[in-house]
Structures are given as structure tokens and as C-alpha cells.
N, C-alpha and C. Protein backbone atom coordinates (compact mmCIF):
# COMPACT_ATOMS: atom_id res chain seq x y z
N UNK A 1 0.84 -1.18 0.00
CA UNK A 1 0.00 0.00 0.00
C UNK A 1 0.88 1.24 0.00
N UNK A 2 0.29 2.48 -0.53
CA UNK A 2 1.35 3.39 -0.62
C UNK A 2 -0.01 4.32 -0.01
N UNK A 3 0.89 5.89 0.44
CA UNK A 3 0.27 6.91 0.85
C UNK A 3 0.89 8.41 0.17
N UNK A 4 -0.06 9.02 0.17
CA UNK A 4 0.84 10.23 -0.91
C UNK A 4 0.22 11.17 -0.46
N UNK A 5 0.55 12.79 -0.49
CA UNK A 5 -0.56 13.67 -0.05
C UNK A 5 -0.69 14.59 0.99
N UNK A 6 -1.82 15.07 1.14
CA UNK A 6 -1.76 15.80 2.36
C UNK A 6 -2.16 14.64 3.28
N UNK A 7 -1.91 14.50 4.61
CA UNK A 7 -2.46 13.89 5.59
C UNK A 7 -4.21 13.61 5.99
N UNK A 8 -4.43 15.16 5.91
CA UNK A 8 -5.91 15.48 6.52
C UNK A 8 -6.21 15.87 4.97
N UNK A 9 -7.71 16.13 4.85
CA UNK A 9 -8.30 17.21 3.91
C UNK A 9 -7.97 18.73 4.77
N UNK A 10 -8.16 19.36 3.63
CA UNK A 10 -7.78 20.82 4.02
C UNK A 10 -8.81 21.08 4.53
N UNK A 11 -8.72 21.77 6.18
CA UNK A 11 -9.49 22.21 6.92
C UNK A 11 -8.91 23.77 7.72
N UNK A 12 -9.59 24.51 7.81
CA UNK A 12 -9.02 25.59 9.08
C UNK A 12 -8.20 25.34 10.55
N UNK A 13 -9.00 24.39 10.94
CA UNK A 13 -8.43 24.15 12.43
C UNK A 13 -7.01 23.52 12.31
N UNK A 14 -6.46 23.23 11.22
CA UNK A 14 -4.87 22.67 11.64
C UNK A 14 -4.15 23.13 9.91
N UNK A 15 -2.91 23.27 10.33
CA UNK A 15 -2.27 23.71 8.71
C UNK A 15 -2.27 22.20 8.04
N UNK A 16 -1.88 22.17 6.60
CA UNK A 16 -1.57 21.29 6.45
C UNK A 16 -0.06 20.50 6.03
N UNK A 17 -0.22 19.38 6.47
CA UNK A 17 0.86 18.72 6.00
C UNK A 17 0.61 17.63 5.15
N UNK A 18 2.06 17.13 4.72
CA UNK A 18 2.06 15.73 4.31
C UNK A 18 2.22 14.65 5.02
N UNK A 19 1.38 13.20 4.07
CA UNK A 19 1.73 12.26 5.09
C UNK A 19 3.28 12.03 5.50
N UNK A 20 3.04 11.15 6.64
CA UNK A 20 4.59 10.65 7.20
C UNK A 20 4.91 9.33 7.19
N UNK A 21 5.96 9.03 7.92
CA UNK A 21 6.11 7.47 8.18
C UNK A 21 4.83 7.38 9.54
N UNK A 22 4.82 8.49 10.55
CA UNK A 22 4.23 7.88 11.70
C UNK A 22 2.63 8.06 11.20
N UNK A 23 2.41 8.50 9.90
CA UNK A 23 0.97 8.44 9.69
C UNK A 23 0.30 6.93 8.92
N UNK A 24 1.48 6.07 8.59
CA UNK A 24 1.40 4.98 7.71
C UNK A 24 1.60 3.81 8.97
N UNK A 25 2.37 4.32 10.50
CA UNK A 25 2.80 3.66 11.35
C UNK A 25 1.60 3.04 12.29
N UNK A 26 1.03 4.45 11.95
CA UNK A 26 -0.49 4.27 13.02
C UNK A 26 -1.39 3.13 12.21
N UNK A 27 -1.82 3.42 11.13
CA UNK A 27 -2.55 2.23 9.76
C UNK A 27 -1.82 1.05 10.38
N UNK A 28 -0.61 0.80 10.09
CA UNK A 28 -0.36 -0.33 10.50
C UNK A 28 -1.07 -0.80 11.99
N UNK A 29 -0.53 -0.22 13.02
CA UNK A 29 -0.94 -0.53 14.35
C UNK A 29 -2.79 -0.67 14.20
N UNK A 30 -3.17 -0.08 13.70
CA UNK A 30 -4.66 -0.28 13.44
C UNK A 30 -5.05 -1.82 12.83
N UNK A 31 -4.10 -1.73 12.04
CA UNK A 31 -4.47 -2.66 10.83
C UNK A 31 -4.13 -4.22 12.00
N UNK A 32 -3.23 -4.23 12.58
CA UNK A 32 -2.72 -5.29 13.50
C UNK A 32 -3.58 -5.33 14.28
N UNK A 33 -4.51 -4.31 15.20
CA UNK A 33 -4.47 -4.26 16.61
C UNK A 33 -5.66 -5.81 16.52
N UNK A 34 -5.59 -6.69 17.66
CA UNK A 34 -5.09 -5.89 18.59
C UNK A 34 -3.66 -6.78 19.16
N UNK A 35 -2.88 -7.57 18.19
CA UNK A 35 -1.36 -7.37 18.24
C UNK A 35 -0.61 -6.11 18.45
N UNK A 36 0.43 -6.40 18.77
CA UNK A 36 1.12 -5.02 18.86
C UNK A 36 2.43 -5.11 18.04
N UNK A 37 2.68 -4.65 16.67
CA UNK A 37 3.83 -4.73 16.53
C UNK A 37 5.33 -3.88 16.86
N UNK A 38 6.07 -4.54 16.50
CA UNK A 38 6.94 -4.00 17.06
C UNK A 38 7.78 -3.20 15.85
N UNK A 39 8.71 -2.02 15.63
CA UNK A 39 8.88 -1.37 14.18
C UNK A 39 10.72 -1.36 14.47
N UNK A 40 11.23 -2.20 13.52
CA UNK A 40 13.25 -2.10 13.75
C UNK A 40 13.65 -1.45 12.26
N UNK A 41 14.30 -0.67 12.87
CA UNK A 41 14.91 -0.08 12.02
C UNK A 41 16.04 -1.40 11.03
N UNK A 42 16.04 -1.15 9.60
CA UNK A 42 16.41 -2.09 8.76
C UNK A 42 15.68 -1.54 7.11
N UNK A 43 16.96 -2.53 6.13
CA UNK A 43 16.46 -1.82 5.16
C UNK A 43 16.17 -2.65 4.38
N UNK A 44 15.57 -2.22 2.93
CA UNK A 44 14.87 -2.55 1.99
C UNK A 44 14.92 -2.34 0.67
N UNK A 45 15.39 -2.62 -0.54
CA UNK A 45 15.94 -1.99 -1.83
C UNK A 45 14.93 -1.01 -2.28
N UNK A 46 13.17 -1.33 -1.77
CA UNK A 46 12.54 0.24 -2.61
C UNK A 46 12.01 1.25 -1.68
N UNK A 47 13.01 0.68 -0.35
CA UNK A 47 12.84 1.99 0.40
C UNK A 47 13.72 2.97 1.04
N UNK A 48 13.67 4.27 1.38
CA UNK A 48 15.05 4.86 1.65
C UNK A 48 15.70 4.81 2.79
N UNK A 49 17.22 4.78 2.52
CA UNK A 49 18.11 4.13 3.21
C UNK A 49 17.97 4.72 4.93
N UNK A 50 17.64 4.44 5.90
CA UNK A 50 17.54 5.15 6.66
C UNK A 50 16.11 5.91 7.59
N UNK A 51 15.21 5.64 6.62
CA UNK A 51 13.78 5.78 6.84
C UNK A 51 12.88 4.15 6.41
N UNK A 52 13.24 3.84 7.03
CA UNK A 52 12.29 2.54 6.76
C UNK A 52 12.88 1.70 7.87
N UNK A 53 11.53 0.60 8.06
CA UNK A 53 11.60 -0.26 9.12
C UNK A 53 10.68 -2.00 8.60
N UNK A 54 11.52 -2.55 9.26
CA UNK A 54 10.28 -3.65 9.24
C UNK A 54 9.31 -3.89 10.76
N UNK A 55 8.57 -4.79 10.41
CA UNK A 55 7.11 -4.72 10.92
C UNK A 55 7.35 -5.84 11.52
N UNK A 56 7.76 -6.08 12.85
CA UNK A 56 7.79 -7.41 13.87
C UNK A 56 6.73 -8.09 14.18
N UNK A 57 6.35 -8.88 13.98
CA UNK A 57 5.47 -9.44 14.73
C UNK A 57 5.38 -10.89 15.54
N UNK A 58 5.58 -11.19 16.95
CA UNK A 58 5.67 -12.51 17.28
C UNK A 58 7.51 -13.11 16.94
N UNK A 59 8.22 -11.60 16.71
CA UNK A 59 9.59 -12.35 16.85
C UNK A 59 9.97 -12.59 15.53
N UNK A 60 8.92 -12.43 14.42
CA UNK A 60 9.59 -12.64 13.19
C UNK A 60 9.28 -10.97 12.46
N UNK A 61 9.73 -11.05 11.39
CA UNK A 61 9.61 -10.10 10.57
C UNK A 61 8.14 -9.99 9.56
N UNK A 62 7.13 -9.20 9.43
CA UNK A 62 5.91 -9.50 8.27
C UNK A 62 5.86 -8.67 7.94
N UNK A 63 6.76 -7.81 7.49
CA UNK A 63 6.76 -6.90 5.94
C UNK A 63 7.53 -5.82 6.56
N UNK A 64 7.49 -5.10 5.52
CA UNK A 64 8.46 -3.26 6.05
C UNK A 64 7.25 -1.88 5.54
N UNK A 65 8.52 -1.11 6.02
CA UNK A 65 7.30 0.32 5.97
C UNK A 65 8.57 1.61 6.06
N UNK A 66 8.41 2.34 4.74
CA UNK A 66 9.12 3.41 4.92
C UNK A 66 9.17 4.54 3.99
N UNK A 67 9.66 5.18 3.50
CA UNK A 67 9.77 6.20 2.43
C UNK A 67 10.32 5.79 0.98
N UNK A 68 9.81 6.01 0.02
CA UNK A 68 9.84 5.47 -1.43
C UNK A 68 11.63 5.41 -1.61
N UNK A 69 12.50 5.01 -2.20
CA UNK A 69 13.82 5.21 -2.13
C UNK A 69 14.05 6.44 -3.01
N UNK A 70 15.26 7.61 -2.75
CA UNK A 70 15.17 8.47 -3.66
C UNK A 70 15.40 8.11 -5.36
N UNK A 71 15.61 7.12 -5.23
CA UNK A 71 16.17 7.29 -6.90
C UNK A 71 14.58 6.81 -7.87
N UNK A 72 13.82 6.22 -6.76
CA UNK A 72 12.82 6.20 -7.44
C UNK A 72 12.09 7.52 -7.06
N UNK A 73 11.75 8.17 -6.24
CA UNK A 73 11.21 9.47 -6.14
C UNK A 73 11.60 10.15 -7.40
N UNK A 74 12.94 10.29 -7.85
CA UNK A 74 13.34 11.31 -8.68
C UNK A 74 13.34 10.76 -10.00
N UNK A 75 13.09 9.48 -10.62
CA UNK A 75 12.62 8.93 -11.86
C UNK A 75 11.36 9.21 -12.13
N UNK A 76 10.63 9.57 -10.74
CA UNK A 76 9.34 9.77 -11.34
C UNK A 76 8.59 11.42 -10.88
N UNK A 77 10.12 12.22 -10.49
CA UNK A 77 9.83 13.36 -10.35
C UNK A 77 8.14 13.50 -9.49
N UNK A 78 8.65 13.10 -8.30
CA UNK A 78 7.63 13.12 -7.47
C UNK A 78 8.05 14.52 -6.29
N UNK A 79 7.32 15.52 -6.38
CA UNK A 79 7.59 16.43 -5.26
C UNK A 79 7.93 16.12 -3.73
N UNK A 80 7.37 15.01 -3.22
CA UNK A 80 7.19 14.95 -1.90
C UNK A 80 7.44 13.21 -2.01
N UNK A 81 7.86 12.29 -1.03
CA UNK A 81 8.14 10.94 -1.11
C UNK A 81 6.99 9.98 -0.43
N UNK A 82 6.14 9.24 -1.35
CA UNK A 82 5.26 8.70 -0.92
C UNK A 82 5.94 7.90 0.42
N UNK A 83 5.21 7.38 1.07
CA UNK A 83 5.04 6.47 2.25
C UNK A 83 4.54 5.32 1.55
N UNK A 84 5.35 3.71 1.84
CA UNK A 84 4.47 2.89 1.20
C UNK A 84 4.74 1.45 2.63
N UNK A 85 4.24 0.73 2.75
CA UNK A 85 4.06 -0.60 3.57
C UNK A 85 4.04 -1.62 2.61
N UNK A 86 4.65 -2.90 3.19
CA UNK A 86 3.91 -4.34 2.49
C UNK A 86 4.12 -5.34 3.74
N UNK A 87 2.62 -6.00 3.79
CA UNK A 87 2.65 -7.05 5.03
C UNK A 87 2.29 -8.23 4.59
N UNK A 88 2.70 -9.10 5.05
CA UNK A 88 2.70 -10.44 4.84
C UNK A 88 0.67 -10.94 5.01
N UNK A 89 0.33 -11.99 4.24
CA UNK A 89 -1.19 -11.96 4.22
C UNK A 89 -1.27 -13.12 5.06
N UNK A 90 -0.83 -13.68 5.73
CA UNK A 90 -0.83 -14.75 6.49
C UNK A 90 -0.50 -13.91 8.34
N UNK A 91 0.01 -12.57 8.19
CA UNK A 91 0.04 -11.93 9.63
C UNK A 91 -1.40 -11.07 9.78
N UNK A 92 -2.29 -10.81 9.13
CA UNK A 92 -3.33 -10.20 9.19
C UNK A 92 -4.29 -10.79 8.99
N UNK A 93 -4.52 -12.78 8.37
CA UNK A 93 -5.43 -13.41 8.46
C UNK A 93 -5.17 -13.96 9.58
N UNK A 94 -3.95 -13.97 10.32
CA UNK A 94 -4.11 -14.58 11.52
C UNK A 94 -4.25 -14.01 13.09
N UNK A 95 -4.77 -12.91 12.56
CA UNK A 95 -5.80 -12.32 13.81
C UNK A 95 -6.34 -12.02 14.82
N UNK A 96 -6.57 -12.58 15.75
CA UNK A 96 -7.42 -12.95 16.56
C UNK A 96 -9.10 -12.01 16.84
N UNK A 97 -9.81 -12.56 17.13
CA UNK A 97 -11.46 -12.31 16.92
C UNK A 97 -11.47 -11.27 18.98
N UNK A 98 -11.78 -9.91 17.93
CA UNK A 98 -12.04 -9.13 19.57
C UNK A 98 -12.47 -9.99 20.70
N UNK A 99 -12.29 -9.83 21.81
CA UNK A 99 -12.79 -10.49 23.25
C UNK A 99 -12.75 -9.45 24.08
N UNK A 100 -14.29 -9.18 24.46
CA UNK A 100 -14.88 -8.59 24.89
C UNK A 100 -14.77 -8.32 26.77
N UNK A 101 -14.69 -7.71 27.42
CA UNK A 101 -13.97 -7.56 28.62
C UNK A 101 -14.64 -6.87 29.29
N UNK A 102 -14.95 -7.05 30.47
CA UNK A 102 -15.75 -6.28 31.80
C UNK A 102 -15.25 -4.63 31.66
N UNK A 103 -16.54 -4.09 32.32
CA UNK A 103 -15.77 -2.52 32.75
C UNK A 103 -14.86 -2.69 33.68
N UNK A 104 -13.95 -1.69 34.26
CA UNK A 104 -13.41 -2.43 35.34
C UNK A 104 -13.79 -1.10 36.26
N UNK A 105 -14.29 -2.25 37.75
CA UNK A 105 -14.46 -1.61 38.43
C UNK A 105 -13.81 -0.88 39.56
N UNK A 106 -12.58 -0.83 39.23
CA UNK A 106 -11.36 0.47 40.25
C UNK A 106 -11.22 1.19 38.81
N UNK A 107 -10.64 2.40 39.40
CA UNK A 107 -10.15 3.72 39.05
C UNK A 107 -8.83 3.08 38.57
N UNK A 108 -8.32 3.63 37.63
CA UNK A 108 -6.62 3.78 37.42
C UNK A 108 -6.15 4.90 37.69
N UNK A 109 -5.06 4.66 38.28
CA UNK A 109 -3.76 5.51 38.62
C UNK A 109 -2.76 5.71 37.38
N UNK A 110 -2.66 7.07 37.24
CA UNK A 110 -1.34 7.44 36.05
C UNK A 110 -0.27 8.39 36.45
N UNK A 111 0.71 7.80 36.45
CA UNK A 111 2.30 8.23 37.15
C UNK A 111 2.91 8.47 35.91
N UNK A 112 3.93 9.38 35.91
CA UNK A 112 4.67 10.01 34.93
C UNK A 112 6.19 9.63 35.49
N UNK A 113 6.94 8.82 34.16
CA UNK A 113 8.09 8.43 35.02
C UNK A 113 9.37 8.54 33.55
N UNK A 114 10.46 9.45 33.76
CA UNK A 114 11.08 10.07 33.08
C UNK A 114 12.71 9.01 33.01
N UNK A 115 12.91 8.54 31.85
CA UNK A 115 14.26 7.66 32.20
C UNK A 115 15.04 7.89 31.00
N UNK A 116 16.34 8.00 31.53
CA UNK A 116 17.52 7.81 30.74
C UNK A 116 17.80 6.70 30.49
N UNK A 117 18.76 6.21 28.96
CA UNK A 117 19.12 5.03 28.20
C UNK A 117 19.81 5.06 27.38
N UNK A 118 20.39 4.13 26.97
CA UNK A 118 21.32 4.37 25.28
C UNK A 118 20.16 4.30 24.15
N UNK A 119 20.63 5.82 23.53
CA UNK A 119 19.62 5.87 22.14
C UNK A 119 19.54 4.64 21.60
N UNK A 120 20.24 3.73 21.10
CA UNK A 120 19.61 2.63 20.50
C UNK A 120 18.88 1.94 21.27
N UNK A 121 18.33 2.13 21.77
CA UNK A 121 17.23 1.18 22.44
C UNK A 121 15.98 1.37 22.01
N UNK A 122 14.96 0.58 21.47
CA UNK A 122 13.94 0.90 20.69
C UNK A 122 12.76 1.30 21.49
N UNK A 123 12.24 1.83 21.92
CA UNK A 123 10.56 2.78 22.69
C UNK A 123 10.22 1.41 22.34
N UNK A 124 9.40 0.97 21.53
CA UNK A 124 8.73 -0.25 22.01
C UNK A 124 9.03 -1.48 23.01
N UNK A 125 10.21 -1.60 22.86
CA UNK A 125 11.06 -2.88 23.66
C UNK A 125 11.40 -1.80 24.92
N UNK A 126 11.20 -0.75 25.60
CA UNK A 126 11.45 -0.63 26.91
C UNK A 126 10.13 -0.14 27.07
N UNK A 127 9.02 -0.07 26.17
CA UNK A 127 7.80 0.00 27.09
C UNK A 127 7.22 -1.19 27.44
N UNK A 128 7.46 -2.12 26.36
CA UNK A 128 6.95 -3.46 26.95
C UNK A 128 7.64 -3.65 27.88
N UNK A 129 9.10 -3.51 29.05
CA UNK A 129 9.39 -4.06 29.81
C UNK A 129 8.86 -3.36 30.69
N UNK A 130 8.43 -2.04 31.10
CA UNK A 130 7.68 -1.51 31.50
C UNK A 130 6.32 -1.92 31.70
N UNK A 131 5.89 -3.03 31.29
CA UNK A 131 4.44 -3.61 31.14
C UNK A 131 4.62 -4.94 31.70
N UNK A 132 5.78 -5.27 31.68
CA UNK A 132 6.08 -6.91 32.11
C UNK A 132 5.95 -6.92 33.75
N UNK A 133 4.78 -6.75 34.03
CA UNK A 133 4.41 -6.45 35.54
C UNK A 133 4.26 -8.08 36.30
N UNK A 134 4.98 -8.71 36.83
CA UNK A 134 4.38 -9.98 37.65
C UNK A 134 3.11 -9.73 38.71
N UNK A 135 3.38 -8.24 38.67
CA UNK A 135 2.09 -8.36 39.81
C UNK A 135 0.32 -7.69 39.00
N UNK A 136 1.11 -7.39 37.89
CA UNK A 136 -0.30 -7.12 36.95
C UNK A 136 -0.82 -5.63 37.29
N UNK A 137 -0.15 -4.80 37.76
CA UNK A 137 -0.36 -3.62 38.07
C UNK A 137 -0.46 -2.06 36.88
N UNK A 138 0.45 -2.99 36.52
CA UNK A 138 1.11 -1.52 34.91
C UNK A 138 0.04 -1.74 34.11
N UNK A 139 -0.47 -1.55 32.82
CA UNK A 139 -1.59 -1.69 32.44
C UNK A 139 -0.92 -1.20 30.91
N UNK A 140 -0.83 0.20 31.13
CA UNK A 140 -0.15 0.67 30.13
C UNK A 140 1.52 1.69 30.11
N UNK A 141 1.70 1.96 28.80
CA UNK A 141 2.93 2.79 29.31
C UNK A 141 3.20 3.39 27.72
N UNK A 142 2.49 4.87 28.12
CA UNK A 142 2.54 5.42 26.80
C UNK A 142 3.37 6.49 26.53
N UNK A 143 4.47 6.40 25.65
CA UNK A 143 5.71 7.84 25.23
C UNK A 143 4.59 9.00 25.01
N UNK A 144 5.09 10.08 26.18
CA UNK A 144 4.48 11.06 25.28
C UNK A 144 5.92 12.62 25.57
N UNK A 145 7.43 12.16 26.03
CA UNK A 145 8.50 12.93 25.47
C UNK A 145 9.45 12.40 24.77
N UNK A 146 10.27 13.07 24.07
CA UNK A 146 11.45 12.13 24.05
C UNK A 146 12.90 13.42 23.87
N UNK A 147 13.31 13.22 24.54
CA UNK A 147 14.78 14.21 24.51
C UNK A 147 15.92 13.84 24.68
N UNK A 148 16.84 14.00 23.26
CA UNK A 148 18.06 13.63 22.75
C UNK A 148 19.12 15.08 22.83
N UNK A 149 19.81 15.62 23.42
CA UNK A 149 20.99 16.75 23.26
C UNK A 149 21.82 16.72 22.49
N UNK A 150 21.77 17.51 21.64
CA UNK A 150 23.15 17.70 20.74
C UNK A 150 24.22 17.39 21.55
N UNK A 151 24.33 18.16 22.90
CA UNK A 151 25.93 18.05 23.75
C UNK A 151 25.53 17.23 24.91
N UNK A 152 25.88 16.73 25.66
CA UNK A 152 25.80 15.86 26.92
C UNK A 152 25.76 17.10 27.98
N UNK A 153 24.55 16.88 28.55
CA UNK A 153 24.43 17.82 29.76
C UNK A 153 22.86 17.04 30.57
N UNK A 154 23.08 17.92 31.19
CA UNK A 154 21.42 18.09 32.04
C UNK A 154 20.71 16.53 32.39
N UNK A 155 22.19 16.08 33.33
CA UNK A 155 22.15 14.37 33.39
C UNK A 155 22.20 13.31 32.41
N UNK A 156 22.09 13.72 30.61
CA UNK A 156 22.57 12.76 29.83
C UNK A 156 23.63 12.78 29.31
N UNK A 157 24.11 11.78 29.45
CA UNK A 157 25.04 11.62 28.66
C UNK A 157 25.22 11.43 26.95
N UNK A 158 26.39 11.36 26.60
CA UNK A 158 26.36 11.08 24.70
C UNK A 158 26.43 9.58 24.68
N UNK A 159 25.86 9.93 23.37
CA UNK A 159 24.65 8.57 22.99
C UNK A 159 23.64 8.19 23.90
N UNK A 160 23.09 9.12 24.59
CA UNK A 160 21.98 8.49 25.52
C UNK A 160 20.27 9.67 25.54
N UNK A 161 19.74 9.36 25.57
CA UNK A 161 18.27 9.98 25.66
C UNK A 161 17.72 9.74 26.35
N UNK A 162 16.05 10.37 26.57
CA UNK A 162 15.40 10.81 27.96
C UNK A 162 14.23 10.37 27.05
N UNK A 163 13.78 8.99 27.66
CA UNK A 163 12.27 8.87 27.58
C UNK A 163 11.46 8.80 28.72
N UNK A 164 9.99 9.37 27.87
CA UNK A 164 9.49 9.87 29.20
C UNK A 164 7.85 9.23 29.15
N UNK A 165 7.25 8.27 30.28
CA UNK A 165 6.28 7.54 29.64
C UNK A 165 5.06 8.34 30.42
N UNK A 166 3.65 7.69 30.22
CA UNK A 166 3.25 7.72 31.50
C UNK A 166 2.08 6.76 31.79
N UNK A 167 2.39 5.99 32.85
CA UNK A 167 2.07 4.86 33.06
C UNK A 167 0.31 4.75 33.97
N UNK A 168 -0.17 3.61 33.50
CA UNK A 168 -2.02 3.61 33.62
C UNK A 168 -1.44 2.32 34.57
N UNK A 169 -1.36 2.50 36.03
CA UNK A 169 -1.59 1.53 36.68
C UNK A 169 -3.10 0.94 37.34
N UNK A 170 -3.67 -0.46 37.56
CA UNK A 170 -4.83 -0.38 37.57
C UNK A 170 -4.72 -1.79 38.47
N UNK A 171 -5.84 -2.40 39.86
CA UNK A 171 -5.99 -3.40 40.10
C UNK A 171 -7.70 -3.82 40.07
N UNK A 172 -7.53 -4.74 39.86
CA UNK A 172 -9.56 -4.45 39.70
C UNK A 172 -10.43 -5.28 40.33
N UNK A 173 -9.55 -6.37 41.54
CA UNK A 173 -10.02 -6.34 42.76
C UNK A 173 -9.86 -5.15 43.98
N UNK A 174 -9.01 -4.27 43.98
CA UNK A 174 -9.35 -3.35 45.10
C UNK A 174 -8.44 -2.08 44.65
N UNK A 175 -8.81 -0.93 45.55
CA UNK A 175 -8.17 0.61 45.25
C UNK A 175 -6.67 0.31 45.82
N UNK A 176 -5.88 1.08 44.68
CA UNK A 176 -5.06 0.76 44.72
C UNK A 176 -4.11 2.00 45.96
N UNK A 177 -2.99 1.40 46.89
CA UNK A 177 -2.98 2.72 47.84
C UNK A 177 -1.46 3.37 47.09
N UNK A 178 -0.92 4.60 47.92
CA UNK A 178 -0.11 5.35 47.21
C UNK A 178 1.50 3.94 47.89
N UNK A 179 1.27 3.07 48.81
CA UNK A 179 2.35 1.97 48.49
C UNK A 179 2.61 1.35 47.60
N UNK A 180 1.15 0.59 47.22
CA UNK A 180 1.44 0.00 46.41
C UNK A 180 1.56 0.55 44.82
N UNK A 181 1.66 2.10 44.53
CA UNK A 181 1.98 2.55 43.09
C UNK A 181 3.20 2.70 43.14
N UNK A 182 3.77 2.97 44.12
CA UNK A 182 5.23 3.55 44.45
C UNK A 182 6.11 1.87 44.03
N UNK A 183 4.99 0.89 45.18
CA UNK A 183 6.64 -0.26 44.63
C UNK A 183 6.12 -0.78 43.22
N UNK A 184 4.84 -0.50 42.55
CA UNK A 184 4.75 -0.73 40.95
C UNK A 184 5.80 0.06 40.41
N UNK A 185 6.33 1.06 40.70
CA UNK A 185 6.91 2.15 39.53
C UNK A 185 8.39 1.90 40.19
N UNK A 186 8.79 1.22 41.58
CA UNK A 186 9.73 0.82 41.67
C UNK A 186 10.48 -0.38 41.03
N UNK A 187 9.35 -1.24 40.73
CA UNK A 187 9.68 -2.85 40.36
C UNK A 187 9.88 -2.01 38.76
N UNK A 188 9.09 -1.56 37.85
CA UNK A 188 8.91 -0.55 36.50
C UNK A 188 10.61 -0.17 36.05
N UNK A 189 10.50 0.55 36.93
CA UNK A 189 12.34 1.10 36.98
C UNK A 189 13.56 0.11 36.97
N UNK A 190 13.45 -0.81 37.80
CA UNK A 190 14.31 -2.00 38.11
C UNK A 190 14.20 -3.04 36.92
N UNK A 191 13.26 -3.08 36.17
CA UNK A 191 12.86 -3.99 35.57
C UNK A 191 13.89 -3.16 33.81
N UNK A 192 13.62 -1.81 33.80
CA UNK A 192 14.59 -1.41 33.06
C UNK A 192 15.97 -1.24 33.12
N UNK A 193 15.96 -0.74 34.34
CA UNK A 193 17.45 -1.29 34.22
C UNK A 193 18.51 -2.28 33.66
N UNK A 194 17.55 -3.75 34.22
CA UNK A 194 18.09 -4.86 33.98
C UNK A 194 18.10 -5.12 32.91
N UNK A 195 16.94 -4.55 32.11
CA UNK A 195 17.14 -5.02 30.31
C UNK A 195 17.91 -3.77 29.67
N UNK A 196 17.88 -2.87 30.04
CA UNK A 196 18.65 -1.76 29.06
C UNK A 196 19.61 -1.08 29.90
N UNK A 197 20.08 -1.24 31.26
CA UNK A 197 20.58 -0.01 32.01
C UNK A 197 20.08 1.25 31.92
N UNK A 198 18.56 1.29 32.03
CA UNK A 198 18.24 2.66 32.11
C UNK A 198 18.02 3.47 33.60
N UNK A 199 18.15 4.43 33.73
CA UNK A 199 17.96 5.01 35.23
C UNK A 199 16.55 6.06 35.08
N UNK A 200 16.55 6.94 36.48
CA UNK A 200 15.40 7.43 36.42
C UNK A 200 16.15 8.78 36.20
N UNK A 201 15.40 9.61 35.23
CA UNK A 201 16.28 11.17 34.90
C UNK A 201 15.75 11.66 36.36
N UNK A 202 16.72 12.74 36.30
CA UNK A 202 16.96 13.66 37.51
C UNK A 202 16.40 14.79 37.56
């Protein structure tokens, strides 16, 4: 599938742009849910070197997703570089059929928890460890900063970045107290460490 264009129709309330990779990224995640794939950087002969990824799923690879390669952009004198995907038809017939789930009856708790890491470490693979809760507490854990410095200062170091999540803790036999979020976001932290050496920014 390819994408070309403005993003939105032209409307007042927002300028416009063109599509992106993260507008073809989301389709995908749609197109999967409710798998979650995972996106590694890697390349592809008709896509450009550097902007493109393949599409994990279950540990293997089912297709890629990235920006048209330039030399084909410029054979076909295209202004702007389509976005295109290809997924395997055997990862999207194999599915699974929605399952339907209680309201839940506690409140969730959402903590904001800011960590340093080595840039190569992929946002998906330290939010899932962030989710790998034994006690079933974390729920979710969604990026919403991310800060890389040109120079090493302000507690990071070079080659290292500041992701910053914020986490939907939830138990749905009972309210959860301010102990038990504290040793969730303690076990959260520890649990990164051990897979990436990440710490908590300062």
C-alpha cells in the first residue's frame, strides 16, 4: 500500500501537512491491533536508506514500511516521497477475533516516570518491559517525550536519551494505595534497568 498527499483534507483548524512514516505507522498498528507490533529499524531496496523499518510481529519479521527510495522518487519526479508498507497476508489473516472484557471496576492511577538510556534502544522494547508487571499492576505505558541533546548535559550523557512515559496503573479487585503505586513504579524502573541499564532522569 502506498500513501501520498496531504495527511488530513484541508481544513481551518490545523495547517496542512504531508503524510509521514508515523501516519502509515499508526494504519499499521490499526491494521494489526489488537497485536502489537513492534517497528526495527532495517532496510529494503525500494525503500530509503535510513527511513524505513520492518514490521515485527511474534519475533519474526511480516513486511516493512518506509519512504519510497530516492532514486525512485526522482525517476518519477515526485515532489514529496510517498510512504508505502507491504505485510505479509498470512500476519493479518491470523488475527485474533475481539474479546470482549468487563468494565473495570477500580479507578486507574497514572504516574509520569522520566528515564535515561542508550539511544539505541527501541521505545517499544522498553515500554513493553515496563508492562512486564508480575504483579499485573502496569496496564499501560505510553511515550508522550522524548529528549536527545546535541551536547551531553542536564544528566545525559552522549549517545543516551530521555524517555518519558506515562504509566495507567490499575488493580480491579481493590483501590489501589499510594504503596502500592510507588513499589509498581519501583519494580517498573528496576525492571529497566536490567534489560537496558536505564535510570530514572533527575
Amino acid at each position: 500500500a502506498l500513501a501520498y498527499g496531504s495527511a488530513a483534507p484541508l481544513q481551518w483548524g490545523s495547517k496542512e501537512r504531508a503524510v509521514d512514516f508515523y501516519d502509515v505507522k499508526g494504519d499499521l498498528e490499526a491494521l494489526l491491533a489488537p497485536r502489537t507490533p513492534s517497528f526495527v529499524a532495517a532496510a529494503h531496496p525500494a525503500l530509503h536508506p535510513g527511513r524505513s523499518a520492518a514490521v515485527v510481529l511474534d519475533g519474526r519479521t511480516a513486511g516493512h514500511v518506509g519512504e519510497l527510495h530516492p532514486r525512485w522518487r526522482q525517476a518519477y519526479e515526485l515532489p514529496q516521497a510517498p510512504v508505502l508498507f507491504e505485510i505479509a497476508l498470512d500476519a493479518v489473516a491470523a488475527l485474533p477475533l475481539p474479546q470482549l472484557e468487563p468494565l473495570a471496576r477500580q479507578q486507574s492511577a497514572w504516574r509520569d516516570l522520566a528515564l535515561v538510556l542508550p539511544a539505541d534502544v527501541p521505545h517499544a522494547a522498553l515500554a513493553r518491559r515496563l508492562c512486564d508487571d508480575a504483579g499485573g499492576l502496569v496496564r499501560a505505558a505510553t511515550l508522550f517525550d522524548l529528549y536527545q541533546p546535541s551536547q551531553p548535559g542536564a544528566g545525559i550523557g552522549a549517545g543516551e536519551r530521555s524517555l518519558a512515559y506515562r504509566l495507567e496503573l490499575r488493580d480491579d479487585a481493590a483501590t489501589l494505595t499510594d504503596e502500592r503505586i510507588e513499589a509498581a513504579l519501583a519494580a517498573a524502573v528496576a525492571r529497566a534497568y536490567e534489560a537496558f541499564g536505564a535510570r530514572l532522569r533527575g
